[in-house]
C-alpha atoms as a PDB file:
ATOM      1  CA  UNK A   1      54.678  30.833  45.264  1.00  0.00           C
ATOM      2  CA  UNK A   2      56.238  27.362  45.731  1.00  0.00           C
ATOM      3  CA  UNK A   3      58.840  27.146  48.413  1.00  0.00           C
ATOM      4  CA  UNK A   4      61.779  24.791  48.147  1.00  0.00           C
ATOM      5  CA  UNK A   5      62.883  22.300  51.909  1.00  0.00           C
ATOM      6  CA  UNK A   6      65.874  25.176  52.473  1.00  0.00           C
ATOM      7  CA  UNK A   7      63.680  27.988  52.264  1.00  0.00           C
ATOM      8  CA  UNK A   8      60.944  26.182  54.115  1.00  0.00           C
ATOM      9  CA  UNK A   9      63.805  25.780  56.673  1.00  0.00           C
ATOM     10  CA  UNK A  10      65.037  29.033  56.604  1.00  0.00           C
ATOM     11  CA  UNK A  11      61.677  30.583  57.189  1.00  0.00           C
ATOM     12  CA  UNK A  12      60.799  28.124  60.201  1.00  0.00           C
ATOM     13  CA  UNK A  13      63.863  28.939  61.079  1.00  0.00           C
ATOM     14  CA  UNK A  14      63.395  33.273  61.114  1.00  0.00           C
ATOM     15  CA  UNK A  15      59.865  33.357  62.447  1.00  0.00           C
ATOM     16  CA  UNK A  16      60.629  31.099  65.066  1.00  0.00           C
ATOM     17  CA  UNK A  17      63.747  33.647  66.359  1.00  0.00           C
ATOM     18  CA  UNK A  18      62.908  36.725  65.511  1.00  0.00           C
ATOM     19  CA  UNK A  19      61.439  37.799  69.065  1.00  0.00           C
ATOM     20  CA  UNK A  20      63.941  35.959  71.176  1.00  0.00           C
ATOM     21  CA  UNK A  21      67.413  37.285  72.821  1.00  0.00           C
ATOM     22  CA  UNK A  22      69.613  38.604  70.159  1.00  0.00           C
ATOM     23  CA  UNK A  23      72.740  36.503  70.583  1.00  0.00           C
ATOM     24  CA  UNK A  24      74.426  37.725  67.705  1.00  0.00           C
ATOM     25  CA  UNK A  25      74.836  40.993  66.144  1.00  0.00           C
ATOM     26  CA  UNK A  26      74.779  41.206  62.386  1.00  0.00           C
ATOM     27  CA  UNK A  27      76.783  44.219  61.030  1.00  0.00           C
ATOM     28  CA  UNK A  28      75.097  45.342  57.892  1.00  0.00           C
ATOM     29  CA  UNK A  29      78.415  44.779  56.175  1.00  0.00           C
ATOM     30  CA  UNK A  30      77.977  40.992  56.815  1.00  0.00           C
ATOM     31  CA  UNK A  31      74.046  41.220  55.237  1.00  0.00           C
ATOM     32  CA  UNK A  32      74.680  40.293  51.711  1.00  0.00           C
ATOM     33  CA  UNK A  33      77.201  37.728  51.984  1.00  0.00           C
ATOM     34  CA  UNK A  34      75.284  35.873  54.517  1.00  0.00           C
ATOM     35  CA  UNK A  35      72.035  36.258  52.955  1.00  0.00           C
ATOM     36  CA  UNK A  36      74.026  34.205  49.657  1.00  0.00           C
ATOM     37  CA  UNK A  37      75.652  31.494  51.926  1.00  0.00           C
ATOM     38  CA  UNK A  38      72.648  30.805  53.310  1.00  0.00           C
ATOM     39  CA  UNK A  39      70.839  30.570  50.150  1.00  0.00           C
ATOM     40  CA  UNK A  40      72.990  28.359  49.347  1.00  0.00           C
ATOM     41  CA  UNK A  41      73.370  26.044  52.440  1.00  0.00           C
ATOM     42  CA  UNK A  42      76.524  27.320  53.399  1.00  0.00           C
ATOM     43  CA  UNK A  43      75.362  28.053  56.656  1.00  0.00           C
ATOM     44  CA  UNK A  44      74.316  25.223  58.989  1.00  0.00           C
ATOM     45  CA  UNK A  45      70.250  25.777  60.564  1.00  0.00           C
ATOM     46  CA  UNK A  46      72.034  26.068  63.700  1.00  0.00           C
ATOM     47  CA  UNK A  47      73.972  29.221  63.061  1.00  0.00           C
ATOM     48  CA  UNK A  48      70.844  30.994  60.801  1.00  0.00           C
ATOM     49  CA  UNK A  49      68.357  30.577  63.253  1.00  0.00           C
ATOM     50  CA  UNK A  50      70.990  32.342  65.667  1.00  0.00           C
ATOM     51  CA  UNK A  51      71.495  35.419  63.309  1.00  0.00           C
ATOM     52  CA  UNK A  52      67.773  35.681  62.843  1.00  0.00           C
ATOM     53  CA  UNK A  53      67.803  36.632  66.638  1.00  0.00           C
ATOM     54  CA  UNK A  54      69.319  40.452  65.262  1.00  0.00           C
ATOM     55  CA  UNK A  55      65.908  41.798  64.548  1.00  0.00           C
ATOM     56  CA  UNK A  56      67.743  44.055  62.211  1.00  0.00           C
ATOM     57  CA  UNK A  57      69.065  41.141  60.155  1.00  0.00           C
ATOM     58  CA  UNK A  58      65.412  39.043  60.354  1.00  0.00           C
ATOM     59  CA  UNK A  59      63.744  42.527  58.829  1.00  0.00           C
ATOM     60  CA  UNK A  60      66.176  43.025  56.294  1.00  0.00           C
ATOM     61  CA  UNK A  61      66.336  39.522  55.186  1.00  0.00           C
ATOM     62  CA  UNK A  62      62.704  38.722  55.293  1.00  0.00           C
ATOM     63  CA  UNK A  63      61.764  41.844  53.304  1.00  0.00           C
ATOM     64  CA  UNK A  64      64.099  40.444  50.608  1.00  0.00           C
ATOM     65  CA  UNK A  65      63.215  36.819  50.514  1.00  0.00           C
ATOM     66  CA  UNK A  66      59.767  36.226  52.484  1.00  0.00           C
ATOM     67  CA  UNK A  67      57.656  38.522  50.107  1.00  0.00           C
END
């Protein structure tokens, strides 16, 4: 599996997060639509690698997208 620069990013991005200080809480209402926006670089790397600090948000996304 080939991996594009954004998802590259994105994944840098995750794995570098996912064990520090949640400093913003996902609600599982917000998964989907974020999960979209930041497929599509909606979201600037600033603000992704701060929701990737919900380890709720990094599992559900990275069981979607990091397969």
């Amino acid at each position: 599996m080939t991996l594009t620069k954004q998802q590259r990013l994105v994944r840098t991005l995750a794995e570098s997060k996912k064990d520090t200080t949640m400093t913003r809480k996902v609600d599982t209402y917000e998964y989907e639509s974020l999960e979209k926006m930041i497929k599509n670089e909606e979201i600037p790397p600033s603000e992704i690698a701060e929701l990737f600090t919900d380890k709720s948000y990094y599992e559900w996304y990275s069981k979607r997208n990091f397969v």
